[in-house]
PDB file of N, CA and C in Angstrom:
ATOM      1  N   UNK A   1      -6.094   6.564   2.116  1.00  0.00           N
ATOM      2  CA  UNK A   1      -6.393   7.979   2.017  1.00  0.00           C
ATOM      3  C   UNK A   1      -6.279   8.450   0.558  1.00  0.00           C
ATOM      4  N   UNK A   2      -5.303   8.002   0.205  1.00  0.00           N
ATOM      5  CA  UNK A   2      -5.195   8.149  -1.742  1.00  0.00           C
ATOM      6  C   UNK A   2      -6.263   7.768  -2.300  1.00  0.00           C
ATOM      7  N   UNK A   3      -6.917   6.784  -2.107  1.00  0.00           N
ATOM      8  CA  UNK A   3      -7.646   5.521  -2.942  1.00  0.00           C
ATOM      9  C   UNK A   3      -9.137   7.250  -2.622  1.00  0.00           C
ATOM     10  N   UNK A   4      -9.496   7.474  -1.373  1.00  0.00           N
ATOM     11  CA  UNK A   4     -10.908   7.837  -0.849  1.00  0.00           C
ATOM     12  C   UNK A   4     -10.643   9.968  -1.560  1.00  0.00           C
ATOM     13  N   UNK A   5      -8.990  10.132  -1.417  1.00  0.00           N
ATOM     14  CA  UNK A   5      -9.396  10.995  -2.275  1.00  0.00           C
ATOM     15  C   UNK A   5      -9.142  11.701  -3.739  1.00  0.00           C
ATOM     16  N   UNK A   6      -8.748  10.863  -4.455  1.00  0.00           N
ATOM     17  CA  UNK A   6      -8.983  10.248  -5.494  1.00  0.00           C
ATOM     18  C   UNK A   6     -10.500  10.105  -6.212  1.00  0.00           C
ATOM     19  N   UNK A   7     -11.318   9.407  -5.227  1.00  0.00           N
ATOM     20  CA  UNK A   7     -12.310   9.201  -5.492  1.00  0.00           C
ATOM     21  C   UNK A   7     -13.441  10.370  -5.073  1.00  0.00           C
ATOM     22  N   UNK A   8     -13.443  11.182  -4.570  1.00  0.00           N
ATOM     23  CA  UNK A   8     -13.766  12.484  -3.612  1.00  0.00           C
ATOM     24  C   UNK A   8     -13.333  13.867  -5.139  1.00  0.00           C
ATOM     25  N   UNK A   9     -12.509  13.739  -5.747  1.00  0.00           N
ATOM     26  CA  UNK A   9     -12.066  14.474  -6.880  1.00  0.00           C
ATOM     27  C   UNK A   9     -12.816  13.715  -7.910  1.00  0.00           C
ATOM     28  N   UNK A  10     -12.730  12.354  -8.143  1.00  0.00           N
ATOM     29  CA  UNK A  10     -13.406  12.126  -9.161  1.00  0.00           C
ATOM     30  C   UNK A  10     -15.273  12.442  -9.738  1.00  0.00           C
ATOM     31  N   UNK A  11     -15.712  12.047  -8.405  1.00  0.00           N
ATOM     32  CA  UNK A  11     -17.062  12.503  -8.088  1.00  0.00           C
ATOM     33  C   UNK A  11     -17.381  14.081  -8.302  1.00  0.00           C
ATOM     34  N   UNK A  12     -16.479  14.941  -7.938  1.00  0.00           N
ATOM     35  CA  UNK A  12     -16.917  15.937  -7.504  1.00  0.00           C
ATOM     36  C   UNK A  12     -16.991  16.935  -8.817  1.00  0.00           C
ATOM     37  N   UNK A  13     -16.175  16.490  -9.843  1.00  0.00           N
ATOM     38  CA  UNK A  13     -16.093  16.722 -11.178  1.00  0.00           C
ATOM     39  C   UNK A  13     -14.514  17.844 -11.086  1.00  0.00           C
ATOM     40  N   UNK A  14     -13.695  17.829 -10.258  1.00  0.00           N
ATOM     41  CA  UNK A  14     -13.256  18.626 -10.025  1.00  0.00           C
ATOM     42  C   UNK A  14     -11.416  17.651 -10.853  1.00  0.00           C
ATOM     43  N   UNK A  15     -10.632  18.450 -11.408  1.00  0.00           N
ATOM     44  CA  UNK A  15      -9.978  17.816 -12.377  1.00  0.00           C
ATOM     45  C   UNK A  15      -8.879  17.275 -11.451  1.00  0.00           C
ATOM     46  N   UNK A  16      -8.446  15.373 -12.034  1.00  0.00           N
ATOM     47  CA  UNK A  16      -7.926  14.574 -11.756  1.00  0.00           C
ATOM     48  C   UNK A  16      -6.425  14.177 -12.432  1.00  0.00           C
ATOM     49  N   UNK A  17      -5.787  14.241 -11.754  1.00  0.00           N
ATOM     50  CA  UNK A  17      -4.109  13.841 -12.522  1.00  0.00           C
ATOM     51  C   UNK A  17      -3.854  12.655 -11.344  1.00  0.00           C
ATOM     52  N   UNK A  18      -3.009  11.990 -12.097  1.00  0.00           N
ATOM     53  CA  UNK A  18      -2.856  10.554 -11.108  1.00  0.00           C
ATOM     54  C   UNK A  18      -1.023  10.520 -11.456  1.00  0.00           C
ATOM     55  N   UNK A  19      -0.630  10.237 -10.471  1.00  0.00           N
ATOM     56  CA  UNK A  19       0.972  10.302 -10.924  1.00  0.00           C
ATOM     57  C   UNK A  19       0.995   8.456 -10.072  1.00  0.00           C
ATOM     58  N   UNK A  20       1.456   7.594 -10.751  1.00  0.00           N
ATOM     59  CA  UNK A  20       1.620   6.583 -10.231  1.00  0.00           C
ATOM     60  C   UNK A  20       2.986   5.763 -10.342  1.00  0.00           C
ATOM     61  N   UNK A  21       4.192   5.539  -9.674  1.00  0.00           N
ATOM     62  CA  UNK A  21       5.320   4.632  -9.922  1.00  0.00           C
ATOM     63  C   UNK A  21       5.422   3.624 -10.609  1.00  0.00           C
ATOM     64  N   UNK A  22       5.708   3.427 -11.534  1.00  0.00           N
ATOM     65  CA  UNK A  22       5.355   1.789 -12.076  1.00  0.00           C
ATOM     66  C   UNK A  22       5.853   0.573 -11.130  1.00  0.00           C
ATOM     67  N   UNK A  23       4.922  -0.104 -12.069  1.00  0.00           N
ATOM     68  CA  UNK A  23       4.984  -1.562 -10.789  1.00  0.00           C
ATOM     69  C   UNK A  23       4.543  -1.608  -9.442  1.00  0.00           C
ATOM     70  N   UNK A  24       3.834  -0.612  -8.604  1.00  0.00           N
ATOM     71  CA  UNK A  24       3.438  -0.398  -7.194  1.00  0.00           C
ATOM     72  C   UNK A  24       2.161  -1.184  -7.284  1.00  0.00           C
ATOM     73  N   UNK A  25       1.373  -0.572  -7.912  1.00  0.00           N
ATOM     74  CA  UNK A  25       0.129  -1.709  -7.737  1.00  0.00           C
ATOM     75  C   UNK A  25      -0.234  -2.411  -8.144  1.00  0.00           C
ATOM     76  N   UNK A  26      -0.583  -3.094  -7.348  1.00  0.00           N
ATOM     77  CA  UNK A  26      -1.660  -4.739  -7.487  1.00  0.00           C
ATOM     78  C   UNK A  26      -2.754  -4.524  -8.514  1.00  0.00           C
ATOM     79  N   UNK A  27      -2.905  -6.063  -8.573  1.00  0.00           N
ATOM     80  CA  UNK A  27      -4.333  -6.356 -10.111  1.00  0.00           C
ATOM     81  C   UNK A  27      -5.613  -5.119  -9.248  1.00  0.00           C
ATOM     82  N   UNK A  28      -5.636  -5.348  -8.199  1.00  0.00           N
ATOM     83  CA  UNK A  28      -6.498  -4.806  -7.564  1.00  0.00           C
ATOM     84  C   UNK A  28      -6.781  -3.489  -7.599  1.00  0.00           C
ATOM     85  N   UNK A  29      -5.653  -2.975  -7.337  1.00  0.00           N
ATOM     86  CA  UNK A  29      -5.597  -1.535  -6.815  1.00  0.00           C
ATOM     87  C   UNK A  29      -5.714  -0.659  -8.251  1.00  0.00           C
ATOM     88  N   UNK A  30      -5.137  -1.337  -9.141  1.00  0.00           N
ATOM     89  CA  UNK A  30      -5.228  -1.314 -10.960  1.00  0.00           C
ATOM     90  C   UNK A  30      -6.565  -0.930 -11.240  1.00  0.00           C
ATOM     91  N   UNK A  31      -7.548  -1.724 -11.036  1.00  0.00           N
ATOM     92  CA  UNK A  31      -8.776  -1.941 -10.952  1.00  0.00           C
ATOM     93  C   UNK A  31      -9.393  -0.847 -10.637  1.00  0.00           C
ATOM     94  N   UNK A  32      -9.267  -0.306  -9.429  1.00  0.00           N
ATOM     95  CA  UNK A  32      -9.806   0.665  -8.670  1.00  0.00           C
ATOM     96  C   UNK A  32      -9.975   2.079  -9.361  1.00  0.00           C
ATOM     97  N   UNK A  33      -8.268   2.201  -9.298  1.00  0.00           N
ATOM     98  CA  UNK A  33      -8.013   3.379 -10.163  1.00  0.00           C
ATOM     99  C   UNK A  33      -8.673   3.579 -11.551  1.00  0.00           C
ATOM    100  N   UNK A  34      -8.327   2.341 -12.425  1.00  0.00           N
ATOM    101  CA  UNK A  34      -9.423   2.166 -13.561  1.00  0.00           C
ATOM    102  C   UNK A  34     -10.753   2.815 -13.408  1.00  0.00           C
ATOM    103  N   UNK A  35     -11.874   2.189 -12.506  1.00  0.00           N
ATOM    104  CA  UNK A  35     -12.707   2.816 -12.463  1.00  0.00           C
ATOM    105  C   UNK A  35     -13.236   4.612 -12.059  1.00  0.00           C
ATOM    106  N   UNK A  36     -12.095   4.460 -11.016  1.00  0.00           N
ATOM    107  CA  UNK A  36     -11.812   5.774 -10.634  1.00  0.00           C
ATOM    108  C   UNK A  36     -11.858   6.893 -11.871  1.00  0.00           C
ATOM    109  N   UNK A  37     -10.512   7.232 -12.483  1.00  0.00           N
ATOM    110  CA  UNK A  37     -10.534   7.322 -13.302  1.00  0.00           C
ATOM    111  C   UNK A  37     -11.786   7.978 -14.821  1.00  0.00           C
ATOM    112  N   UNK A  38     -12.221   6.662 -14.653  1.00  0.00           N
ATOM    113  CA  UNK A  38     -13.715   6.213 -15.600  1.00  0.00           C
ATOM    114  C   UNK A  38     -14.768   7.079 -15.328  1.00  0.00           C
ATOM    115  N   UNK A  39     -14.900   7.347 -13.834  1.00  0.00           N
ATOM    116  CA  UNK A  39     -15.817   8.107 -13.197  1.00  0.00           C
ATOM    117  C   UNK A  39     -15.428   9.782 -13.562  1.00  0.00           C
ATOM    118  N   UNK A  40     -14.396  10.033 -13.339  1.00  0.00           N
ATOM    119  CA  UNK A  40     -13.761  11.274 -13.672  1.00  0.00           C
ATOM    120  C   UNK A  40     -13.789  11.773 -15.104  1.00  0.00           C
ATOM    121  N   UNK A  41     -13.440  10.575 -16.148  1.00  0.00           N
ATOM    122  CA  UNK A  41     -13.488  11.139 -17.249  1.00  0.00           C
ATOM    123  C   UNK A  41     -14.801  11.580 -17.965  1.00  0.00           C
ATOM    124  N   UNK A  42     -16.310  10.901 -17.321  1.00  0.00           N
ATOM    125  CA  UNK A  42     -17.368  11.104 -17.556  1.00  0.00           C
ATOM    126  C   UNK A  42     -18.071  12.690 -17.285  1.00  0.00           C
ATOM    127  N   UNK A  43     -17.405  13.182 -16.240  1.00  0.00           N
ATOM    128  CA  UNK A  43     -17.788  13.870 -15.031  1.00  0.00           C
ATOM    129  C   UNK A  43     -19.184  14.018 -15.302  1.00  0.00           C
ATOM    130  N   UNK A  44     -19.901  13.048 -14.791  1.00  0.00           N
ATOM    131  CA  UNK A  44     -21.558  12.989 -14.808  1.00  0.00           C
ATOM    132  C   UNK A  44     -22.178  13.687 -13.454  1.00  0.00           C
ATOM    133  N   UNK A  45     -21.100  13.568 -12.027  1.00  0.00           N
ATOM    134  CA  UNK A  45     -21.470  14.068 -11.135  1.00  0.00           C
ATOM    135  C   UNK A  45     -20.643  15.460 -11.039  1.00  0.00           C
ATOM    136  N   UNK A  46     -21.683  15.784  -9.580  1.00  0.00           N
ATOM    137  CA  UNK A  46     -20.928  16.569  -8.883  1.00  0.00           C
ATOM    138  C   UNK A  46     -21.197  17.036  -7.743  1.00  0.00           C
ATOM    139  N   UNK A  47     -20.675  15.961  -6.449  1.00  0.00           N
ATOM    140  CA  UNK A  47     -20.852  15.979  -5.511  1.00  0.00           C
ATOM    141  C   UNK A  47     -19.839  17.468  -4.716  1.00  0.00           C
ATOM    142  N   UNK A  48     -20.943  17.857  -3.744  1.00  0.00           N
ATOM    143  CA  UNK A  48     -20.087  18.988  -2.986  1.00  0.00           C
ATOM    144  C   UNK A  48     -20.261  18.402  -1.624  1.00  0.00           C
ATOM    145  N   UNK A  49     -19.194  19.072  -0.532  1.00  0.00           N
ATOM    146  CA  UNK A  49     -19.046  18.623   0.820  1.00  0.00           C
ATOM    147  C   UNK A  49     -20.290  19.478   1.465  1.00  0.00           C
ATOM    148  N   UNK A  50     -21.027  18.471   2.141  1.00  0.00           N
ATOM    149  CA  UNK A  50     -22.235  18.815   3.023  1.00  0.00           C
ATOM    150  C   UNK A  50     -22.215  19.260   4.382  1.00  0.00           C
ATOM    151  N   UNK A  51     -20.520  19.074   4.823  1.00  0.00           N
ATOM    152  CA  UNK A  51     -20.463  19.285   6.309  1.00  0.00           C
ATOM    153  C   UNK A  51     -19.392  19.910   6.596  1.00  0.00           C
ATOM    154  N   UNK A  52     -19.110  21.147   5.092  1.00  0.00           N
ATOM    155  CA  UNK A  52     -18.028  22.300   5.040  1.00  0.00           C
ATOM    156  C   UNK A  52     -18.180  23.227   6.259  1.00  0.00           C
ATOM    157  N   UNK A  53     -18.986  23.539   6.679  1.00  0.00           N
ATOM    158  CA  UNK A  53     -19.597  24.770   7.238  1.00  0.00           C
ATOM    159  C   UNK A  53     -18.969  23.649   9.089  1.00  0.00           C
ATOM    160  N   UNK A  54     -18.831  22.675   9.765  1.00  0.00           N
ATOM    161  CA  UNK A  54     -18.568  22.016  10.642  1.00  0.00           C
ATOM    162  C   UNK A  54     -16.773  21.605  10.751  1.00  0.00           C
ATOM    163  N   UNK A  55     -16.537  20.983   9.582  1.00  0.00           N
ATOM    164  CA  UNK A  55     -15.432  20.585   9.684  1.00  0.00           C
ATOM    165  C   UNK A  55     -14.268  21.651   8.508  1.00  0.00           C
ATOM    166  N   UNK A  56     -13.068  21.504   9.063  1.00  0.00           N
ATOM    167  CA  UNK A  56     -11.941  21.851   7.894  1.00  0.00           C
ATOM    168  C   UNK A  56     -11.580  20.241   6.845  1.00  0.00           C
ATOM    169  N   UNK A  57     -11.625  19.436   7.408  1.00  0.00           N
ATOM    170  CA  UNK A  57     -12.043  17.931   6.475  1.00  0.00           C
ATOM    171  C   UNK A  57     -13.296  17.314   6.150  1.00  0.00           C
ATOM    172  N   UNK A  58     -14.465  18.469   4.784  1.00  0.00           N
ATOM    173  CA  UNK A  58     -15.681  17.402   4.919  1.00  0.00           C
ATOM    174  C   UNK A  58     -15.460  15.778   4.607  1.00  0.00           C
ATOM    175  N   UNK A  59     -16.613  15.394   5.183  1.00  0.00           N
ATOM    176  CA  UNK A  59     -16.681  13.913   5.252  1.00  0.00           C
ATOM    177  C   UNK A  59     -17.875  13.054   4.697  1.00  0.00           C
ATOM    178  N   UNK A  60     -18.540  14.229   4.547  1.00  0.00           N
ATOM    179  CA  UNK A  60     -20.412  13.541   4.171  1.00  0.00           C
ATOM    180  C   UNK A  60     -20.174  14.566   2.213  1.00  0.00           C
ATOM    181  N   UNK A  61     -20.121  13.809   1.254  1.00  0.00           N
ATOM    182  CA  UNK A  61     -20.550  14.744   0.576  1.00  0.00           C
ATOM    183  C   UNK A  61     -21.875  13.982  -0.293  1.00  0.00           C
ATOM    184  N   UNK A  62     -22.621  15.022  -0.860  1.00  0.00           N
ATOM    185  CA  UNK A  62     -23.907  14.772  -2.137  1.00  0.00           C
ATOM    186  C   UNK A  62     -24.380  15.502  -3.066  1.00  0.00           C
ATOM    187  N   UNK A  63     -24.461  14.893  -4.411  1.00  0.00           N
ATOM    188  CA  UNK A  63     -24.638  15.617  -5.608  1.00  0.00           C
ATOM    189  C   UNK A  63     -26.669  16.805  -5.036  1.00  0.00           C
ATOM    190  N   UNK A  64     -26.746  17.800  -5.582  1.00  0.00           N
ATOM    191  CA  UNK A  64     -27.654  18.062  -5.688  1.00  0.00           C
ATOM    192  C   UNK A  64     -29.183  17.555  -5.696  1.00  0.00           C
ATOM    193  N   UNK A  65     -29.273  16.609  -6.071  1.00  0.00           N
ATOM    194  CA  UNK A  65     -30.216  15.700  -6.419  1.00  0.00           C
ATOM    195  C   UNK A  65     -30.456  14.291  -4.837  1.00  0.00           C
ATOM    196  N   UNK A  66     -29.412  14.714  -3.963  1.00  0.00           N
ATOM    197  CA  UNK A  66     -28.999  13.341  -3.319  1.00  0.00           C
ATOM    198  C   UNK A  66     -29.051  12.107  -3.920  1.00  0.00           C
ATOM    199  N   UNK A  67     -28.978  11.889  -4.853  1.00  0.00           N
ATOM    200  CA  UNK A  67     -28.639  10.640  -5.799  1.00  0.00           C
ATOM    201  C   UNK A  67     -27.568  10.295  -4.777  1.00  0.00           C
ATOM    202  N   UNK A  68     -26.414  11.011  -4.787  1.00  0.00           N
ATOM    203  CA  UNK A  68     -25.106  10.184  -4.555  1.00  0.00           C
ATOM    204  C   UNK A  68     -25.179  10.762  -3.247  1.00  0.00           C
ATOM    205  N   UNK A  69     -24.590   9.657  -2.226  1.00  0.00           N
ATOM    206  CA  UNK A  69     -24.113  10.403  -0.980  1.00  0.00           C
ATOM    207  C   UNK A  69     -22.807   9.292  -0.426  1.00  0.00           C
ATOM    208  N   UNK A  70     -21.668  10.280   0.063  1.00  0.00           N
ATOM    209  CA  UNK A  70     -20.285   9.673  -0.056  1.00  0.00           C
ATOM    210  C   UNK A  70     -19.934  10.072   1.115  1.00  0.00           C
ATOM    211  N   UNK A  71     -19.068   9.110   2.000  1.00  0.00           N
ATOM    212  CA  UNK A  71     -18.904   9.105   3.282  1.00  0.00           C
ATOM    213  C   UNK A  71     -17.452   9.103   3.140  1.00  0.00           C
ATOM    214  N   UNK A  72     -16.664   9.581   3.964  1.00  0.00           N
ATOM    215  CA  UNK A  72     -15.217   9.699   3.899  1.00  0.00           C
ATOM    216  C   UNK A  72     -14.491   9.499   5.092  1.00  0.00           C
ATOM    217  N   UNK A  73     -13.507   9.075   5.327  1.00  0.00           N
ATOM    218  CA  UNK A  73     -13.370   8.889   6.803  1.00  0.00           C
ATOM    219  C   UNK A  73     -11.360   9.284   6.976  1.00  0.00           C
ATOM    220  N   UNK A  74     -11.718  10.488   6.715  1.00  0.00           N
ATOM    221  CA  UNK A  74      -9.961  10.822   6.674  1.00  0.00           C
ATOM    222  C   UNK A  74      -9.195  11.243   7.864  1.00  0.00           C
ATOM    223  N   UNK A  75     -10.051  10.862   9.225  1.00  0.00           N
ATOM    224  CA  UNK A  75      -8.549  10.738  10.433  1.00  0.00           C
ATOM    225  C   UNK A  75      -8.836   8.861  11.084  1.00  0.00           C
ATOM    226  N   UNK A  76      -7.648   8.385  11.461  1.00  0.00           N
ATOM    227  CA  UNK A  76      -7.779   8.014  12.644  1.00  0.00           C
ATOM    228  C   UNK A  76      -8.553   8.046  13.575  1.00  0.00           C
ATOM    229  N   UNK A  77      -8.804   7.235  14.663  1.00  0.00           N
ATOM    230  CA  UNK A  77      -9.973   7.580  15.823  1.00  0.00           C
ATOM    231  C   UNK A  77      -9.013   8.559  16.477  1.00  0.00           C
ATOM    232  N   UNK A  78      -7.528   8.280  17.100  1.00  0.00           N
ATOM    233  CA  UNK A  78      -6.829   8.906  17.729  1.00  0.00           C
ATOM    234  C   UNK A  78      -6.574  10.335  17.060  1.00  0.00           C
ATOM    235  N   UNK A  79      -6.858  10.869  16.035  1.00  0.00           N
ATOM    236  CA  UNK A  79      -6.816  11.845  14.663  1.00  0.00           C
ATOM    237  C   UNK A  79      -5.718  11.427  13.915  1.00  0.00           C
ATOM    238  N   UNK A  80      -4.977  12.858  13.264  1.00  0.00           N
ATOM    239  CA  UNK A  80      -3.819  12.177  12.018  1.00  0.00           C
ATOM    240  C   UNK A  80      -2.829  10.844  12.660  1.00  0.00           C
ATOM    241  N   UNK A  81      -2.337  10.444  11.914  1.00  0.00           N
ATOM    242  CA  UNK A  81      -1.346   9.752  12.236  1.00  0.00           C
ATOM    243  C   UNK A  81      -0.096  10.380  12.837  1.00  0.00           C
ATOM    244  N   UNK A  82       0.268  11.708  12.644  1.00  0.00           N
ATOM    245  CA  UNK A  82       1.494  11.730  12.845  1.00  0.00           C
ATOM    246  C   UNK A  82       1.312  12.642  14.357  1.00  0.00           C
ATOM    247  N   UNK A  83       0.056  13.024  14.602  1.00  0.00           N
ATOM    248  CA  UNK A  83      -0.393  13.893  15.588  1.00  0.00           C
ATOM    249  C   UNK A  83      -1.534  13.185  16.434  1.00  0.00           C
ATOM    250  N   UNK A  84      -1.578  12.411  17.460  1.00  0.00           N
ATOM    251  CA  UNK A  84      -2.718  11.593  18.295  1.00  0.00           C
ATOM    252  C   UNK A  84      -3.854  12.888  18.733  1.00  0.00           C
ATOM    253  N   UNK A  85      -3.209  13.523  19.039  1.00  0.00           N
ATOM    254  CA  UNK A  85      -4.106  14.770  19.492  1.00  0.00           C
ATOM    255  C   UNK A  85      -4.490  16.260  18.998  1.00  0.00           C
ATOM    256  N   UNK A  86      -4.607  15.726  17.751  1.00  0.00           N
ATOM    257  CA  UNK A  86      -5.410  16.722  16.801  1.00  0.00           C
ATOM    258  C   UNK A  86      -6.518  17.011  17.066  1.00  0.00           C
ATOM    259  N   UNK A  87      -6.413  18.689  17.114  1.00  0.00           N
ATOM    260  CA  UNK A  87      -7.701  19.696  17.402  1.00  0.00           C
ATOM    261  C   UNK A  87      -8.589  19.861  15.930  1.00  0.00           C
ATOM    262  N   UNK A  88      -9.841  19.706  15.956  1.00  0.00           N
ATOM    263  CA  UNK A  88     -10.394  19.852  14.771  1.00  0.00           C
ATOM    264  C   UNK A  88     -11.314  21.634  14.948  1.00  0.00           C
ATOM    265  N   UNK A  89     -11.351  22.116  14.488  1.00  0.00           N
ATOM    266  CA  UNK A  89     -11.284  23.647  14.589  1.00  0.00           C
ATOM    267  C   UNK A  89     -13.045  24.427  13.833  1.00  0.00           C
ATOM    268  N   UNK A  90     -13.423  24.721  14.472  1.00  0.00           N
ATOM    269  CA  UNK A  90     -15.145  25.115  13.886  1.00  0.00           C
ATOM    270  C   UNK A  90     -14.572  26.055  12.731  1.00  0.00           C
ATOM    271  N   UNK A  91     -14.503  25.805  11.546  1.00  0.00           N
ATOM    272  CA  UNK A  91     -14.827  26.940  10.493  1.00  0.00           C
ATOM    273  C   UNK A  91     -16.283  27.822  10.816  1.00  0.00           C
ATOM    274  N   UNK A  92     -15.419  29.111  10.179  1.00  0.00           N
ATOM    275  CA  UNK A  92     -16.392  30.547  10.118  1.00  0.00           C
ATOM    276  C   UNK A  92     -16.891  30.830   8.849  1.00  0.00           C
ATOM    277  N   UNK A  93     -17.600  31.378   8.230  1.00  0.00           N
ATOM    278  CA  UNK A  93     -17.969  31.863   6.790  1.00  0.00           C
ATOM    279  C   UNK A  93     -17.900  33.511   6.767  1.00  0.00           C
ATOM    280  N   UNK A  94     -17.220  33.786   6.648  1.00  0.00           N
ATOM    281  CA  UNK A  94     -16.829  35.538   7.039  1.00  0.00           C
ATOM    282  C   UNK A  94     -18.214  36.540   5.807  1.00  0.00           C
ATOM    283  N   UNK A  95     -18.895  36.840   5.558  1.00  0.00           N
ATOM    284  CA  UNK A  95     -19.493  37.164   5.054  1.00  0.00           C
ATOM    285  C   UNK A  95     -19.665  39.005   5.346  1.00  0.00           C
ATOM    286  N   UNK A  96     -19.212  39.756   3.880  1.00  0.00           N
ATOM    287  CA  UNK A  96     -18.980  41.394   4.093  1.00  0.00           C
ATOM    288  C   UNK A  96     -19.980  41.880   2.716  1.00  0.00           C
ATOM    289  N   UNK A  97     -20.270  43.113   3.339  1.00  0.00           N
ATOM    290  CA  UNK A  97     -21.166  43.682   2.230  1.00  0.00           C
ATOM    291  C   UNK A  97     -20.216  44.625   1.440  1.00  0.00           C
TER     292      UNK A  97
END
């Protein structure tokens, strides 16, 4: 869930701080973040969530252009972890003149 939003901030151009423990990660996970990171410091994109208006967690997002399109997958099948039976809730767009 770190790693996807992490990467969900980096894309989106939206500003990135990384607080990391030393010694926790692997060559791998090193890696990741690296690029991560890389992507962020460029901010070439800027993907927005496409399926705000459905969910309180978007999951589909894409830059303007659909160049980029980013899939996210932040519950469980059962939902959160700490809750099996999580209600996911229709957002409204309240709109006043």
């Amino acid at each position: 869930m770190n790693k996807q939003w992490a990467d969900v901030l980096a894309q989106s151009g939206t500003p990135l701080f990384i607080s990391v423990r030393p010694n926790i990660l692997d060559e791998t996970e090193k890696q990741e973040l690296h690029e991560i990171l890389k992507v962020a410091s460029k901010q070439e994109y800027h993907v927005i969530p496409v399926d705000w208006e459905e969910t309180t967690c978007p999951e589909h997002w894409q830059d303007k252009d659909h160049d980029i399109d980013c899939k996210y997958q932040w519950f469980e099948e059962t939902g959160l972890k700490f809750n099996p039976n999580t209600i996911r809730y229709q957002t409204f767009l309240s709109m006043t003149e």
